[in-house]
Protein backbone atom coordinates (compact mmCIF):
# COMPACT_ATOMS: atom_id res chain seq x y z
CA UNK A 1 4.25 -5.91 -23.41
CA UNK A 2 7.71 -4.40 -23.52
CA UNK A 3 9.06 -1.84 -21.41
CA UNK A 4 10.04 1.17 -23.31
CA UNK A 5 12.83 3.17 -22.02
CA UNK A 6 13.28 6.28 -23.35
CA UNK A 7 17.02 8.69 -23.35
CA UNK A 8 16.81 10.21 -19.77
CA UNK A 9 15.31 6.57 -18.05
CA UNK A 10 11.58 7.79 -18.25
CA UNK A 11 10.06 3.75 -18.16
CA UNK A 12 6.70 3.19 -20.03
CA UNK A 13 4.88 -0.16 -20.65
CA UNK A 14 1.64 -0.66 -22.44
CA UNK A 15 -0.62 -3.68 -22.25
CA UNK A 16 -3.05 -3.78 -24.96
CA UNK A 17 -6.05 -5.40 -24.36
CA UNK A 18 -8.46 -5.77 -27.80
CA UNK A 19 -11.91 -6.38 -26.10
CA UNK A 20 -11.09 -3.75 -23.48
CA UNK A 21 -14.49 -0.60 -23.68
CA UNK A 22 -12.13 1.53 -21.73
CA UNK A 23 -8.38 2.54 -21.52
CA UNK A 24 -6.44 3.51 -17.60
CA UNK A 25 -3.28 5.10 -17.47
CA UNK A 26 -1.41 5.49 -14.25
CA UNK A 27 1.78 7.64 -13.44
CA UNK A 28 3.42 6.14 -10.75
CA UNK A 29 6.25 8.30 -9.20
CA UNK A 30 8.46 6.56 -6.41
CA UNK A 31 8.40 8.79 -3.10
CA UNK A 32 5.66 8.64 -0.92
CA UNK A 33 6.11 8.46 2.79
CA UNK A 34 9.14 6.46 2.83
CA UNK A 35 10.95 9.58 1.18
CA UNK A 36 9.60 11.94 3.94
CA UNK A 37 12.01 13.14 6.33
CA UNK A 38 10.85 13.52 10.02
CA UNK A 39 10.18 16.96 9.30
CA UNK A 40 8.34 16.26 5.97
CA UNK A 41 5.45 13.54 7.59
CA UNK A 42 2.40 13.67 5.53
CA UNK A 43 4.01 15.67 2.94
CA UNK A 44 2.71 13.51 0.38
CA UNK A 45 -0.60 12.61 1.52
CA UNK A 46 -0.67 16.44 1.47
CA UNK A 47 0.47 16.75 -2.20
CA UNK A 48 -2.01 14.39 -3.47
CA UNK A 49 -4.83 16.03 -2.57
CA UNK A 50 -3.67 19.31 -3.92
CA UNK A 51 -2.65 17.75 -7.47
CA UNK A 52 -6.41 17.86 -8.68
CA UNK A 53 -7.12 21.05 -7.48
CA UNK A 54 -6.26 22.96 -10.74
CA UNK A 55 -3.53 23.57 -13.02
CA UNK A 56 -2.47 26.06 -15.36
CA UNK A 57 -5.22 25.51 -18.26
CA UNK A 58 -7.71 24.82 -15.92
CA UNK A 59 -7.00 26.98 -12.88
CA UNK A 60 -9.51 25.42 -10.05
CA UNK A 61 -10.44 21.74 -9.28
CA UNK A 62 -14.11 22.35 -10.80
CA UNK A 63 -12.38 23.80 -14.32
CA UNK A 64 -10.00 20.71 -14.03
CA UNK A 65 -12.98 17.65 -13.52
CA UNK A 66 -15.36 19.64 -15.50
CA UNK A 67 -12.80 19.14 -18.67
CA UNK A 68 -12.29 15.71 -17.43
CA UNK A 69 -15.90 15.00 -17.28
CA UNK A 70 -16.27 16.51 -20.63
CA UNK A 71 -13.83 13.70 -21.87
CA UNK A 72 -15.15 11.05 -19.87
CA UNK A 73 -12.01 11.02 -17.53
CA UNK A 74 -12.08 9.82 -14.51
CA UNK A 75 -9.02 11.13 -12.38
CA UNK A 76 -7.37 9.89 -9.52
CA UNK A 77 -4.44 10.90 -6.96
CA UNK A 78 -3.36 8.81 -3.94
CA UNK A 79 -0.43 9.24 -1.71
CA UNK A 80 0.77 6.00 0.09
CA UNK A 81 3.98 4.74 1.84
CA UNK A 82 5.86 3.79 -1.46
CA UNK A 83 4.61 5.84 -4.41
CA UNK A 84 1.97 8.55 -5.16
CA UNK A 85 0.20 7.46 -8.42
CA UNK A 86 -1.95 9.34 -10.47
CA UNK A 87 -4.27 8.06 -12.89
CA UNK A 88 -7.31 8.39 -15.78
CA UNK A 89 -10.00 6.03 -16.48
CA UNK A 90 -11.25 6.88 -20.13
CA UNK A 91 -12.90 5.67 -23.13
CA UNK A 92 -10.41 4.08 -25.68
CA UNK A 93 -10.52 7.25 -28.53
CA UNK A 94 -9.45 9.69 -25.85
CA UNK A 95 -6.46 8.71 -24.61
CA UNK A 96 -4.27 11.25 -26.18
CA UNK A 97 -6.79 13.82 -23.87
CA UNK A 98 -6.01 11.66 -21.03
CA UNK A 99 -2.28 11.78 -21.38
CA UNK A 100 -1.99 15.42 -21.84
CA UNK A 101 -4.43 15.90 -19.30
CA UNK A 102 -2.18 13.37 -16.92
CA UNK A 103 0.74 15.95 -18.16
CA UNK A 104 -0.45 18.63 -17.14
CA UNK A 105 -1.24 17.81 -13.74
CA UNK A 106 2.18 16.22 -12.93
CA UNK A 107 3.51 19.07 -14.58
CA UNK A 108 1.55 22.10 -14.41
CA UNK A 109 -0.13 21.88 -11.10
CA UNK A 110 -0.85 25.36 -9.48
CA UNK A 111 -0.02 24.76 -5.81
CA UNK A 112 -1.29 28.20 -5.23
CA UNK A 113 -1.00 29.44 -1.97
CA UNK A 114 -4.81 29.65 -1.24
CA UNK A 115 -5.98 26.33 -1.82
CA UNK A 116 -3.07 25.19 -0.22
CA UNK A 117 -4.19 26.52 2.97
CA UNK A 118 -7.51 24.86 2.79
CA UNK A 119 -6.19 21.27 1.95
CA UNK A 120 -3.93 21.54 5.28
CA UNK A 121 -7.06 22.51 7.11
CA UNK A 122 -8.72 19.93 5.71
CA UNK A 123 -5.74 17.33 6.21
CA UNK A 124 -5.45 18.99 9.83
CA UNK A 125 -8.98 18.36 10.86
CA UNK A 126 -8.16 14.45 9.63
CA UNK A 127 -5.50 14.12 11.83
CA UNK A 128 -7.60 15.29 14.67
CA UNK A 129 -10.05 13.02 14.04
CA UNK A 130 -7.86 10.07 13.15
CA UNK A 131 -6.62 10.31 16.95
CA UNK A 132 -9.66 8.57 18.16
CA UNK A 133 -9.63 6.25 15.04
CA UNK A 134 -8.22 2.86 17.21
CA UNK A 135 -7.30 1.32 14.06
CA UNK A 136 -5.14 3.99 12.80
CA UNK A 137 -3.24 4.33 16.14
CA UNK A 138 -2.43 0.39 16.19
CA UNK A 139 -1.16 0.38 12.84
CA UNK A 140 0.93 4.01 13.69
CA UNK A 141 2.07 1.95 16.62
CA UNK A 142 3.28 -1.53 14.55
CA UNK A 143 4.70 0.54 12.20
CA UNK A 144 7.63 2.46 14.03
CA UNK A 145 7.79 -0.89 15.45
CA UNK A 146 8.12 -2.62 12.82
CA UNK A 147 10.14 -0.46 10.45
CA UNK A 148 11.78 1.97 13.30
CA UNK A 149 14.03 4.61 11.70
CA UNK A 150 12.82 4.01 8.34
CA UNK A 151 10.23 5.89 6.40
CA UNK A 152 7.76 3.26 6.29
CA UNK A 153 7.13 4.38 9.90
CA UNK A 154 6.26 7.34 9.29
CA UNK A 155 2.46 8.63 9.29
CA UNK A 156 0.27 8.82 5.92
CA UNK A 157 -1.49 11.51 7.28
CA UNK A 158 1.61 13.60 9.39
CA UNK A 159 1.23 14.72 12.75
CA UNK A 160 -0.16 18.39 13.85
CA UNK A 161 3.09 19.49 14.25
CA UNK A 162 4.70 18.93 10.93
CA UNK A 163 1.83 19.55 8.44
CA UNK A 164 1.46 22.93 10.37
CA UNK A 165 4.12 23.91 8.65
CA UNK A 166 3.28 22.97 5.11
CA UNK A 167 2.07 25.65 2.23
CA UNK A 168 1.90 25.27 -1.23
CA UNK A 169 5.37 26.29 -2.10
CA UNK A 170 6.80 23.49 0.18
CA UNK A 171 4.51 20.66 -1.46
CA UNK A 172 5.66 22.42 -5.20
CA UNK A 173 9.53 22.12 -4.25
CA UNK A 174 9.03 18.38 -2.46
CA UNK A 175 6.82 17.02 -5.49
CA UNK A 176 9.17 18.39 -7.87
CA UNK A 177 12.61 16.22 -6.74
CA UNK A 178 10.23 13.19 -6.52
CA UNK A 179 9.17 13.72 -10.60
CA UNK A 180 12.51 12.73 -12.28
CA UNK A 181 13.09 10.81 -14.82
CA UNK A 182 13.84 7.50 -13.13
CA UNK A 183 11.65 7.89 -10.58
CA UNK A 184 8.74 8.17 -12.62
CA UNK A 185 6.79 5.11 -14.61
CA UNK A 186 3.86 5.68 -17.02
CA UNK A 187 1.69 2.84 -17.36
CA UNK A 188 -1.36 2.01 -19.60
CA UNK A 189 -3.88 -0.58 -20.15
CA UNK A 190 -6.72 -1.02 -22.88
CA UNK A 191 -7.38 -1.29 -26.90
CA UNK A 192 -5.06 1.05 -27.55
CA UNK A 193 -1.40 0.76 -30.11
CA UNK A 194 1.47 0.50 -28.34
CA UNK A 195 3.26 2.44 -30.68
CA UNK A 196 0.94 5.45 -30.21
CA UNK A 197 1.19 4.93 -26.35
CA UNK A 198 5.00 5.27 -26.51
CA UNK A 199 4.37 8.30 -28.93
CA UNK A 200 2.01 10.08 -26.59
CA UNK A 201 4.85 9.01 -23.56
CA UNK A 202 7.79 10.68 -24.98
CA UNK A 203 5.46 13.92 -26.54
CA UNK A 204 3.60 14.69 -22.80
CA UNK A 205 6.55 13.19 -20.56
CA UNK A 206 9.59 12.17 -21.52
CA UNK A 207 10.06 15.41 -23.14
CA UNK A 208 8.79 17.15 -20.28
CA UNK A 209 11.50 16.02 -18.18
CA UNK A 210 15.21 16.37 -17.87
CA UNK A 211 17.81 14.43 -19.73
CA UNK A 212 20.68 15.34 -18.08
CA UNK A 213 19.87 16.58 -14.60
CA UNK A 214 22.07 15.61 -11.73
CA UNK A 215 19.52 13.29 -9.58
CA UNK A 216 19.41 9.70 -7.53
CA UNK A 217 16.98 7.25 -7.90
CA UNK A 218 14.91 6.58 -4.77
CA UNK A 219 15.64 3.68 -3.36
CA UNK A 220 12.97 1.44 -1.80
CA UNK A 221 13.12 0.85 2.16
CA UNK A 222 15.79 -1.95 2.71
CA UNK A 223 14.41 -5.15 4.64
CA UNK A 224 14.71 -4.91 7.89
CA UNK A 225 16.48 -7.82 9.52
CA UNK A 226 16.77 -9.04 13.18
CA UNK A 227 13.66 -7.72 14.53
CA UNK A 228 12.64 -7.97 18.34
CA UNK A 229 9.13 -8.20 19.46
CA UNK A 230 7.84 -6.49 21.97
CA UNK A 231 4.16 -5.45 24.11
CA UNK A 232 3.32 -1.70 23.71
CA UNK A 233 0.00 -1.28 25.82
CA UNK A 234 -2.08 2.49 25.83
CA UNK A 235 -4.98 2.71 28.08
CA UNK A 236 -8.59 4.10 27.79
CA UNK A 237 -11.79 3.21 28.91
CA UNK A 238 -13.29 1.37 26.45
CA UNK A 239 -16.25 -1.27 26.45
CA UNK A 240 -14.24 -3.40 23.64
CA UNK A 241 -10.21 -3.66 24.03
CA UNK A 242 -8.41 -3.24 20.62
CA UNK A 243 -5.34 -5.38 19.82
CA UNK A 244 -3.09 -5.91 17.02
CA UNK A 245 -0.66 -8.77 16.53
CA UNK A 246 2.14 -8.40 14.06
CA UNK A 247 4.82 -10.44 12.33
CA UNK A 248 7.36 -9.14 9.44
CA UNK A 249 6.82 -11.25 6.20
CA UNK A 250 7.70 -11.39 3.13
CA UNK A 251 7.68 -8.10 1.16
CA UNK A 252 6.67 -7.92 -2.96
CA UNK A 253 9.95 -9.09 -4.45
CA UNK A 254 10.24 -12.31 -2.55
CA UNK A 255 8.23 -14.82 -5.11
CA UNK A 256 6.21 -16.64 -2.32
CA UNK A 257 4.33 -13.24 -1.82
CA UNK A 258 1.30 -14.83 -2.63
CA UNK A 259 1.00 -17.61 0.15
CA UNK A 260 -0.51 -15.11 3.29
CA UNK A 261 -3.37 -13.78 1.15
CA UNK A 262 -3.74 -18.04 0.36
CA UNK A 263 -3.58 -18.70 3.69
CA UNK A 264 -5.66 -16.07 5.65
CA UNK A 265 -8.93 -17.53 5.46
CA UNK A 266 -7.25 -21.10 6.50
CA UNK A 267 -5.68 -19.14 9.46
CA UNK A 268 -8.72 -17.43 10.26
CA UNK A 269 -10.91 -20.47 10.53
CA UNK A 270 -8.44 -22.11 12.48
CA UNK A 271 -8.24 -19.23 14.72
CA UNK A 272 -11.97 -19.54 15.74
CA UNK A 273 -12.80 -22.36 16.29
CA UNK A 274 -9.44 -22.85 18.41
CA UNK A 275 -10.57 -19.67 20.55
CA UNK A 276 -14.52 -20.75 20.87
CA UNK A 277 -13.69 -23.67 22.59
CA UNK A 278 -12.11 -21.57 25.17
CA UNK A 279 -14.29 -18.33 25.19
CA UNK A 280 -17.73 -17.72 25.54
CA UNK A 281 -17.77 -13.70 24.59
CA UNK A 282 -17.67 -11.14 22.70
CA UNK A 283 -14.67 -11.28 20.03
CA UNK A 284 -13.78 -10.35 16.61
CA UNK A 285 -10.75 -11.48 14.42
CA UNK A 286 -9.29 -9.33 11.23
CA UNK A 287 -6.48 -10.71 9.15
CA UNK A 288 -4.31 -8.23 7.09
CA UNK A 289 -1.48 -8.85 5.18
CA UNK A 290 0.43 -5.78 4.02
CA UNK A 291 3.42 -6.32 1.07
CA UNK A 292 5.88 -3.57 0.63
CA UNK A 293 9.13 -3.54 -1.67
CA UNK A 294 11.50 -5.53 0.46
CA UNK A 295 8.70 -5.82 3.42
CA UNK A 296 5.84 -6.88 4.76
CA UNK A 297 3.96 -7.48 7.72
CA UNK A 298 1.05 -10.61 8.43
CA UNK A 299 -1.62 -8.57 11.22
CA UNK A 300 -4.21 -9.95 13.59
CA UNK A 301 -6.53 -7.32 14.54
CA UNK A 302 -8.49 -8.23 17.69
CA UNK A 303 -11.62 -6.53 19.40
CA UNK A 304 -12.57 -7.95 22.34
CA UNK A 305 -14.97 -7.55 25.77
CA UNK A 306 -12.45 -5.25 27.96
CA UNK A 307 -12.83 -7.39 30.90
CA UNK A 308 -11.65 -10.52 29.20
CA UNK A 309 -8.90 -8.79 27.14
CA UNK A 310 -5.61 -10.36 29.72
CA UNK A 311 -7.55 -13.89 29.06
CA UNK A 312 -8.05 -13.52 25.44
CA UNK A 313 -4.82 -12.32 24.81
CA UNK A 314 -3.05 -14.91 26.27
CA UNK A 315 -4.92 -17.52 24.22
CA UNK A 316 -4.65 -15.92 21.10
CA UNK A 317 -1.01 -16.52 21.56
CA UNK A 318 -1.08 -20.08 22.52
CA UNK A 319 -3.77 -21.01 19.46
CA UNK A 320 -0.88 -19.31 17.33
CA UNK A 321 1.99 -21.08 18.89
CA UNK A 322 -0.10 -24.59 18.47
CA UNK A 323 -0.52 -23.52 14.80
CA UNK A 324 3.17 -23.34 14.16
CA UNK A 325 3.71 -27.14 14.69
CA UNK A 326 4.52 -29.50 11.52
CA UNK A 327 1.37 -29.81 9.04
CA UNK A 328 -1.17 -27.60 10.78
CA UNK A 329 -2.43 -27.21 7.66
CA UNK A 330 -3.59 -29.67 5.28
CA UNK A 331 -3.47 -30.78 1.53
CA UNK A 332 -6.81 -30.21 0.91
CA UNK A 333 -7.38 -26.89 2.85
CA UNK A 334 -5.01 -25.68 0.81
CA UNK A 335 -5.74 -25.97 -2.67
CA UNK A 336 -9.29 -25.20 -2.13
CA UNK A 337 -7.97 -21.55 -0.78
CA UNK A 338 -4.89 -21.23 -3.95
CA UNK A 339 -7.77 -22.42 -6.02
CA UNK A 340 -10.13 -19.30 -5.52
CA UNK A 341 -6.90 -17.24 -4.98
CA UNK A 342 -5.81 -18.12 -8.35
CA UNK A 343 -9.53 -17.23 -9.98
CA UNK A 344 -9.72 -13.92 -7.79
CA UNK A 345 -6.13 -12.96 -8.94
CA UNK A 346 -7.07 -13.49 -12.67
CA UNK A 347 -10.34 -11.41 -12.20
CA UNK A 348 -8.01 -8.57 -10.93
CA UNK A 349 -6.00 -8.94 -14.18
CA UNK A 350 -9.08 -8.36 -15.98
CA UNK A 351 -9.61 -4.67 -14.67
CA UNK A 352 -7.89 -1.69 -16.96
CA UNK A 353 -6.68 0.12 -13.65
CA UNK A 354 -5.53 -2.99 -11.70
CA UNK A 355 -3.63 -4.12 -14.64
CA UNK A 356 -2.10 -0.88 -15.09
CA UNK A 357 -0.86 -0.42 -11.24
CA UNK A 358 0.41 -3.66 -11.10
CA UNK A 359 2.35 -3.26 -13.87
CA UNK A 360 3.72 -0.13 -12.80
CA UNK A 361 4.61 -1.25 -9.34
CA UNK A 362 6.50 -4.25 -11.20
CA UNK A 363 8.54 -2.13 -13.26
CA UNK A 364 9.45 0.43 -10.44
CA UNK A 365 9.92 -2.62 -7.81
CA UNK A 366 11.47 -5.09 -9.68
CA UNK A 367 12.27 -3.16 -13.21
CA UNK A 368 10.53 -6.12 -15.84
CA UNK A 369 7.23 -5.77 -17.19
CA UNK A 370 4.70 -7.86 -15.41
CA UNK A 371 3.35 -11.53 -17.02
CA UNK A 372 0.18 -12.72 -15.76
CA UNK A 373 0.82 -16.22 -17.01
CA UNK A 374 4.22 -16.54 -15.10
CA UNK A 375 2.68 -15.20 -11.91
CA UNK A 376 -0.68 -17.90 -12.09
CA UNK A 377 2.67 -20.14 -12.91
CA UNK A 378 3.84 -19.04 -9.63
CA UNK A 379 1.01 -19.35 -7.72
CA UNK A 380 0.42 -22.79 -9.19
CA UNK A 381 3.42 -24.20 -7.63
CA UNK A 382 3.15 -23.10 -4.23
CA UNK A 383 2.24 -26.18 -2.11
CA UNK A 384 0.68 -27.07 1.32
CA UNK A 385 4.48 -27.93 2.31
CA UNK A 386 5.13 -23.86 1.42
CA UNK A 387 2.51 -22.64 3.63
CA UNK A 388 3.36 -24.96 6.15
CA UNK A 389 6.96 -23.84 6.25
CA UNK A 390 5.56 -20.10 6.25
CA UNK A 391 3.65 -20.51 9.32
CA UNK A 392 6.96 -22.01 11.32
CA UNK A 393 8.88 -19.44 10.07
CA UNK A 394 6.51 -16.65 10.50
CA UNK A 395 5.36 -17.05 13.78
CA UNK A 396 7.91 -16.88 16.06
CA UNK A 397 6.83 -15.17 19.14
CA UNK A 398 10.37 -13.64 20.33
CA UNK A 399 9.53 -11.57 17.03
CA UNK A 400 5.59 -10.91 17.25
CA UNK A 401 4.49 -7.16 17.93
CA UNK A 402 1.40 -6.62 20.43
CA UNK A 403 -0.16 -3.13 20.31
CA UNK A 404 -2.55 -3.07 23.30
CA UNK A 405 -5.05 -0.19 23.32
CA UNK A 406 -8.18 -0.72 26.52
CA UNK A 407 -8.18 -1.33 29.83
CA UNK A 408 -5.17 -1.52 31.69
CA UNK A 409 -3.76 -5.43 31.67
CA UNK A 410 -1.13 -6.78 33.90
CA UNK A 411 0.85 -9.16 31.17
CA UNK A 412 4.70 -8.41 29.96
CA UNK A 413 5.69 -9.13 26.58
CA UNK A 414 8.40 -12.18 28.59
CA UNK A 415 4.58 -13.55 29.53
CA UNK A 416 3.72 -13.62 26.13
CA UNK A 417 6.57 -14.76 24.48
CA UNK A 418 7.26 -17.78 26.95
CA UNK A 419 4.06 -18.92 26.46
């Protein structure tokens, strides 16, 4: 599973799997909304929707899935903060289909003016909607807290104001600097020849793009260091009070990544039956963890009776604060968690598509092919001493994030923090 570099830096890496029924191959360009200026928020989002809507052979989104249909591709586009990625799902004999059929759209998209009118109406009439979405407007809120004056704070979906002005030809210009060379990787996954995969890379890509063009690599948001909590409260009248509780982590390059999707359910159990000794209503508890290139950020997302939101609040924070004491977690708690971890993570390995997205993301991250072996190797090693450290280092209230959204409390974040 070697990466194959090709003249102008085009990367592409090809895990062949013999018992494999079906092939995926992904094309994983670095942008996404970190590469947005202010001006530019939801540009991508935007651009993935339009890049099945036809291309030049097949002119409208029903010509375009009807000939993937007819090939037994199943196509894919998704915008997100890092990358938008494209990508087939296919049976193993048609994969030189799928990879001019991959080439064309990344290459030969229409972006003609109509449909791009109706995929900002339709993106507009998200937006709208998201605005009463209380999950979307905490996470909007922790991240330009979080990553302030970087593009992962910026929107997935835009605001009104910017994708207003978008239109096909603005989407056509913006996707084209993102598809160069070295920003783009080509993965691929199944019972397929490398050889032929490299073949098919350089014939529908490589030679597609340019080998001397005057371009910079997009660099990945840098970590951001020295962060100060704070308590950002909104109020509305609503029966349940929605809070979210953040804390920077560690982002996909640091090689402990794995220990908050260990430790969630520990944390979580912990969590409740800390807080039922103490309440006697309604509550819910979410744990997300959320890895980006040099980021990340460990979230507890709260729904609680409005009337005991002030109360609730306060003791979530103390249950955490009691949690980051030596040992809080034990031996045994531990390695039953890494143990299904480890079996969940191999299952994941198992899957054509997963495979081929995390191997793209580890060649574009971290620019080596990715080694399931040396990553269960990884895992292996982590100990209860590791998550125990995490936890004291992680939650440090003078850098915890509270996004408030309910009935009006009367707590500062100096309450919060000094508990």
């Amino acid at each position: 599973m070697a990466i194959k570099t090709f003249d102008n830096g085009l990367r592409a890496i090809c895990t062949e799997k013999a018992d494999s029924k079906i092939c995926s191959v992904v094309v994983h360009i670095t942008g996404g909304c970190q590469s947005e200026k202010s001006n530019q928020s939801g540009l991508s989002e935007y651009i993935s929707r339009l890049l099945l809507c036809g291309t030049k052979n097949y002119p409208t989104r029903e010509a375009l899935l009807n000939y993937a249909k007819l090939n037994g591709i199943i196509l894919n586009a998704e915008a997100n903060r890092e990358s938008i990625v494209i990508s087939a799902i296919f049976p193993n004999e048609t994969l030189e289909w799928a990879m001019e059929l991959l080439s064309e759209i990344v290459f030969d998209s229409n972006f003609d003016a109509a449909t791009g009118e109706r995929i900002k109406l339709g993106l507009l009439a998200d937006i709208d909607r998201l605005a009463e979405n209380h999950a979307y407007s905490l996470e909007k809120s922790t991240n330009q807290a979080l990553y302030y004056r970087t593009g992962l704070a910026n929107p997935k979906f835009g605001t009104t104001l910017t994708v207003e002005r978008f239109n096909a030809d603005t989407a056509k210009e913006f996707f084209t600097t993102l598809v160069t060379p070295k920003n783009t990787v080509i993965s691929a996954t199944g019972d397929i020849d490398g050889e032929e995969f490299n073949d098919y890379a350089e014939e529908f890509f490589a030679n597609r793009l340019p080998e001397n063009a005057d371009y910079k690599k997009i660099k990945y948001v840098s970590e951001v260091e020295d962060f100060v909590g704070d308590l950002r409260t909104r109020n509305k009248r609503l029966n349940q009070s929605r809070i979210r509780i953040a804390f920077p982590t560690y982002g996909y390059k640091n090689a402990k990544k794995y220990l908050p999707e260990i430790i969630k359910p520990i944390l979580e159990k912990k969590l409740y039956k800390a807080l039922r000794l103490t309440s006697d209503y309604y509550n819910s508890l979410t744990i997300e963890n959320t890895t980006f290139a040099n980021n990340g950020k460990l979230e507890f997302d709260i729904v609680v009776d409005y009337e005991n939101a002030e109360n609730h609040l306060k003791n979530f924070v103390k249950v955490l604060k009691n949690l980051n004491i030596e040992d809080s977690i034990s031996e045994q708690e531990f390695e039953l968690e890494k143990n299904i971890f480890i079996t969940n993570f191999m299952l994941s390995c198992d899957e054509c598509l997963e495979l081929s997205l995390i191997n793209a993301k580890e060649v574009s991250v971290l620019k080596r092919s990715f080694n399931e072996n040396t990553e269960k190797l990884k895992i292996e090693m982590l100990t209860v001493k590791d998550a125990n450290k995490y936890i004291a280092e992680t939650f440090i209230l003078s850098k915890m994030f509270v996004s408030y959204l309910g009935h009006p409390i009367n707590i500062t974040f100096s309450d919060l923090s000094n508990i």
